[in-house]
Structure formats: C-alpha cells, structure tokens
N, C-alpha and C. Protein backbone atom coordinates (compact mmCIF):
# COMPACT_ATOMS: atom_id res chain seq x y z
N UNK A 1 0.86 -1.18 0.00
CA UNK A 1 0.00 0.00 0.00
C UNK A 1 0.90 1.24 0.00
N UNK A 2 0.72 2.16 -0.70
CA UNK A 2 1.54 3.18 -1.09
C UNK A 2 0.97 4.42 0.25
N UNK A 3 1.82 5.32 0.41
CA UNK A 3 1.41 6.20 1.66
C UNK A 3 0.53 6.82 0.60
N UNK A 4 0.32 7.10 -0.34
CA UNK A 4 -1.05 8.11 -0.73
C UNK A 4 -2.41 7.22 -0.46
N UNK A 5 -2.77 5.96 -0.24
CA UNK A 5 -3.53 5.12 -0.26
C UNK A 5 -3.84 5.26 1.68
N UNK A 6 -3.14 5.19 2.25
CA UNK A 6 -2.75 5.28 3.58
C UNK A 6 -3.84 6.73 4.31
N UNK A 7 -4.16 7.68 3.87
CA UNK A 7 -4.43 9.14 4.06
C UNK A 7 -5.42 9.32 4.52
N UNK A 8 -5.69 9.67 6.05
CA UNK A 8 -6.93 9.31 6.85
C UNK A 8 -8.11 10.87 6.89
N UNK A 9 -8.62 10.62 7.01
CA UNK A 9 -9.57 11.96 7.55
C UNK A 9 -10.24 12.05 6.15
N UNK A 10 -10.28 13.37 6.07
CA UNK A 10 -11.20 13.89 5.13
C UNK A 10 -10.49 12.95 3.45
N UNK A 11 -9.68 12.98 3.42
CA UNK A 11 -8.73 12.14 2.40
C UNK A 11 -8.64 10.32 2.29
N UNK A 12 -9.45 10.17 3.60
CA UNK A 12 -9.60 8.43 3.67
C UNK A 12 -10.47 7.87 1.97
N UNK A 13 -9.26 7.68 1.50
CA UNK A 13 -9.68 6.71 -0.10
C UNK A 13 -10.51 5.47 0.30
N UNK A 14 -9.51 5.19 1.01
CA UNK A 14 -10.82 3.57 1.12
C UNK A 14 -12.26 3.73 1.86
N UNK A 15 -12.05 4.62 2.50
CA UNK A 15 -13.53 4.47 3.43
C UNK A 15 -14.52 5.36 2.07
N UNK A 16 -13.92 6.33 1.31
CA UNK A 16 -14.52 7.22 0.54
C UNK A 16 -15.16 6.27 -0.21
N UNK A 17 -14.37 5.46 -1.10
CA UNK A 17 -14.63 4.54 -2.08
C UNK A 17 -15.62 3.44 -1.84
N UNK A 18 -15.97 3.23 -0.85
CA UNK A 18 -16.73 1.84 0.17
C UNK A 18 -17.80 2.41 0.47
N UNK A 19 -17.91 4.00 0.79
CA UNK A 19 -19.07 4.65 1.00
C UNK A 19 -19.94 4.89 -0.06
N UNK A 20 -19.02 5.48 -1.00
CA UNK A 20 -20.01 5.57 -2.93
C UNK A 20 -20.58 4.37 -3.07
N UNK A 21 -19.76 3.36 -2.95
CA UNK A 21 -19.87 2.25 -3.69
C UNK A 21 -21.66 1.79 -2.91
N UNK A 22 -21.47 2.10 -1.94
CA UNK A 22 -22.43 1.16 -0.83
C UNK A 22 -23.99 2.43 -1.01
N UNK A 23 -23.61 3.45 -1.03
CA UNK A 23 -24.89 4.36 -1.68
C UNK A 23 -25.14 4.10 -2.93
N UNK A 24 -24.38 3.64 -3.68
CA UNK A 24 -24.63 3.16 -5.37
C UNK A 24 -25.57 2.19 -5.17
N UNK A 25 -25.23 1.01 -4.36
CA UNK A 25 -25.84 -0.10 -4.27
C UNK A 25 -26.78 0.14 -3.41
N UNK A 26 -27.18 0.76 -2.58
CA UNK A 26 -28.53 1.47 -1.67
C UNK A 26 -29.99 2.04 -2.82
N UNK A 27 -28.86 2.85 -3.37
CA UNK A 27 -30.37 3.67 -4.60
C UNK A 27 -30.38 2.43 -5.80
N UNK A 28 -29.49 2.22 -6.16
CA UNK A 28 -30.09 0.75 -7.48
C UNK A 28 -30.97 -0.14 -6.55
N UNK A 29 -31.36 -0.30 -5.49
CA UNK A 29 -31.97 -1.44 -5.03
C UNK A 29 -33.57 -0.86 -4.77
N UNK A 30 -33.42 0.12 -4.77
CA UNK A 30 -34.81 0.73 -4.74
C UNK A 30 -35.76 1.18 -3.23
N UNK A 31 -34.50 0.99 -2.41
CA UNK A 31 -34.73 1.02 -1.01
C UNK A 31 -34.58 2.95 -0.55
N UNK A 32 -34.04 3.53 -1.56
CA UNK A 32 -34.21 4.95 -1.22
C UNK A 32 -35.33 5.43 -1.96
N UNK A 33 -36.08 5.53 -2.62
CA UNK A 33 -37.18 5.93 -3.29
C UNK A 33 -38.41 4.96 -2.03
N UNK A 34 -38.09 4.25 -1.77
CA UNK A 34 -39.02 3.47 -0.73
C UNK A 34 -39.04 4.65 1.17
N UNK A 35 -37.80 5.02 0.95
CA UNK A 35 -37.26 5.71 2.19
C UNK A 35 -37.78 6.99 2.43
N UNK A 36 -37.49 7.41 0.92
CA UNK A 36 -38.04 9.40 0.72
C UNK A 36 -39.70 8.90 1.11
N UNK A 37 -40.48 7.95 0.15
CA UNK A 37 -41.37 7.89 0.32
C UNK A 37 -42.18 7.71 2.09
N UNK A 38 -41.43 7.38 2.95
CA UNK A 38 -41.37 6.81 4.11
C UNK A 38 -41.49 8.15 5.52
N UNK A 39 -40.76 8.90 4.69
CA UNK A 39 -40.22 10.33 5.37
C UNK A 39 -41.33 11.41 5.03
N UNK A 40 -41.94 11.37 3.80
CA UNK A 40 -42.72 12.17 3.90
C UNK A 40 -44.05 12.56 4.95
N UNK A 41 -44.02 13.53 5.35
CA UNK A 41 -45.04 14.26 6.12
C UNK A 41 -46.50 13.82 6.43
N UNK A 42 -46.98 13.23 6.97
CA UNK A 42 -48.18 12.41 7.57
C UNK A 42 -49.31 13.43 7.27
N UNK A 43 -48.81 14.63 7.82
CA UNK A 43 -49.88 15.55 8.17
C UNK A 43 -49.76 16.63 7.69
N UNK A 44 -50.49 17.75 7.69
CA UNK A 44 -50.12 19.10 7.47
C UNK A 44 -48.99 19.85 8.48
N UNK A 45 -49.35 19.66 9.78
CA UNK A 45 -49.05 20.22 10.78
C UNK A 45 -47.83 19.44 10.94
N UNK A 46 -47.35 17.82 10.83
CA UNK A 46 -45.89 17.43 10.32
C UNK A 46 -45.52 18.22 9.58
N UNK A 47 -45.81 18.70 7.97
CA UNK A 47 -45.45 19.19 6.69
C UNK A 47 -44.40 20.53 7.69
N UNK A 48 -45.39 21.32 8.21
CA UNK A 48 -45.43 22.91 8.55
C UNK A 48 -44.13 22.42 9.53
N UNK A 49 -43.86 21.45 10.90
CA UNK A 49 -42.93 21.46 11.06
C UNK A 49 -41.45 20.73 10.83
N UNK A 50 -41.77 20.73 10.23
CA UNK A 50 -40.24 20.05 8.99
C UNK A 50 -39.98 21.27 8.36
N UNK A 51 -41.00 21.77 7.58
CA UNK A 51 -40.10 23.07 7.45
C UNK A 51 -39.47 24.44 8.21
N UNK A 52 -40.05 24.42 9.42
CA UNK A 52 -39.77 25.25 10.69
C UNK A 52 -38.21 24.65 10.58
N UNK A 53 -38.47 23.14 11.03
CA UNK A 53 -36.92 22.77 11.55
C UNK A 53 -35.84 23.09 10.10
N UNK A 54 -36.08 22.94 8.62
CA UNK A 54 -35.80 23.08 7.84
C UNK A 54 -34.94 24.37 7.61
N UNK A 55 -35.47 25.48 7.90
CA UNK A 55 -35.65 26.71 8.19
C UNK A 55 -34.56 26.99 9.41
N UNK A 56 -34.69 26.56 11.03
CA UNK A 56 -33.77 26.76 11.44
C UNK A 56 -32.65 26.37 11.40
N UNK A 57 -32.69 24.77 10.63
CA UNK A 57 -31.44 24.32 10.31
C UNK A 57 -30.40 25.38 9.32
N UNK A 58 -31.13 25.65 8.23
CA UNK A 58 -30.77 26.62 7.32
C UNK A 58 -29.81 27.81 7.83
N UNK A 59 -30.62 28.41 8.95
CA UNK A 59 -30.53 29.67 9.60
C UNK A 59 -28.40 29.35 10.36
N UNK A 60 -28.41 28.33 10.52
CA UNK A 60 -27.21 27.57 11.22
C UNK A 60 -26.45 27.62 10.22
N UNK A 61 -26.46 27.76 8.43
CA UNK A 61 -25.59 26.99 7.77
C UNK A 61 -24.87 28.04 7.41
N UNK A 62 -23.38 27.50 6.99
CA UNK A 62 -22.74 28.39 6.48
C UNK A 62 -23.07 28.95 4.97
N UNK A 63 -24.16 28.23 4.50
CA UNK A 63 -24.33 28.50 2.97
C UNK A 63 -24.96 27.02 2.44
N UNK A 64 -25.27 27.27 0.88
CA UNK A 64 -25.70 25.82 0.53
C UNK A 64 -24.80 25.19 -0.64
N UNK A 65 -24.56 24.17 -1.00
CA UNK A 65 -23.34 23.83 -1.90
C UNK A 65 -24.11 24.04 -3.53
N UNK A 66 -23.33 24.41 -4.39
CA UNK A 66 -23.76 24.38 -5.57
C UNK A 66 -24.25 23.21 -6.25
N UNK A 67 -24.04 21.76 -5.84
CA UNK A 67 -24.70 20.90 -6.09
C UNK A 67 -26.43 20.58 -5.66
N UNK A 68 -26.46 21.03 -4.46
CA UNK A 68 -27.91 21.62 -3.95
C UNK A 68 -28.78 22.46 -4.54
N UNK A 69 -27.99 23.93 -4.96
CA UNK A 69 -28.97 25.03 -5.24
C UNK A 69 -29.32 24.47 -6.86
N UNK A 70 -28.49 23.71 -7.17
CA UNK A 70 -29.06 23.08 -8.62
C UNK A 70 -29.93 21.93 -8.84
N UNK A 71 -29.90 21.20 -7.87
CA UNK A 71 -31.13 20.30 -7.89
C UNK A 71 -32.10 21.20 -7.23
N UNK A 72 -32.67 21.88 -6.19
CA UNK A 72 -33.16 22.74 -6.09
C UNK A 72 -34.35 23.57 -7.27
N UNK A 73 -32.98 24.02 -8.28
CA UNK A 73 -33.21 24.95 -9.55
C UNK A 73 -34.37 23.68 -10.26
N UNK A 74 -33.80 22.61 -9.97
CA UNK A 74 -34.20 21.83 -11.34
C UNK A 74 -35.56 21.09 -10.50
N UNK A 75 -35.87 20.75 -9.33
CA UNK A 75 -36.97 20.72 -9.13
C UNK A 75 -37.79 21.61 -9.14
N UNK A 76 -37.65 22.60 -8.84
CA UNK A 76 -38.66 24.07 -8.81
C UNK A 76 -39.12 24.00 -10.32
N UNK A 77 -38.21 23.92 -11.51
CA UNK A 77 -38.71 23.61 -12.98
C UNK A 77 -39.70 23.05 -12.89
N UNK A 78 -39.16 21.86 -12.77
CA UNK A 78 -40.25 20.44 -12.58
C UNK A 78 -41.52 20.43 -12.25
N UNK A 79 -41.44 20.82 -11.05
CA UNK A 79 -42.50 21.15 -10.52
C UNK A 79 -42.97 20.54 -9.01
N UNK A 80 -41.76 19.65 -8.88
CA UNK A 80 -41.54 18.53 -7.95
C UNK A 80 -41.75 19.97 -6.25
C-alpha cells in the first residue's frame, strides 16, 4: 500500500470509495425511493414542522453547496 492510499480523515480513499460504492448499491436497489417515500409528512401540521426545523437548520448553515442550489433549480422547474 503506497502512503497516498494510507491518508486518513477527510482524504480516507478507502472508506470514501466503500461509501459511494455502498450508496450506489442502496439507490439501485430501490430502497431509497421506498425511504423518501417513508419520510414524507403524515400531516399538514408534520409538513409545517419540517419546514420550521428546515428553516432553522438553514438559519445555522454556512451557505448551501452548488450541487444543492441546482437540484433545487431543477426541481422548482419540474415542478416537484
């Protein structure tokens, strides 16, 4: 194993690679579309606070990543 392979923390290759791999194999199985579906809001008054918490979470962040504000963009299209 070469020391670039070795490189822990934010740089851990193997754990990185084992993690994609294992969310790859999570959404092909059809168990996250089962999950979102699972999470959604029972009620109105659930709906209203998810987005409260939504909202204060927000209020905490340093910002949102450009991979976000573009799915975002592209659901708002949609209509989703």
């Amino acid at each position: 194993m070469t020391k670039k392979d070795e490189v822990q923390g934010e740089g851990d290759y193997k754990s990185a690679k084992k993690f994609n791999q294992q969310e790859r194999e999570f959404v092909k199985s059809g168990a996250a579309e089962k999950a979102a579906h699972q999470a959604e809001p029972k009620s109105d008054q659930e709906a209203q606070d998810m987005l409260r918490a939504e909202k204060i979470g927000r209020s905490h962040s340093k910002g949102e990543d450009s991979d976000m504000k573009q799915r975002r963009s592209t659901e708002t299209e949609d209509g989703k």
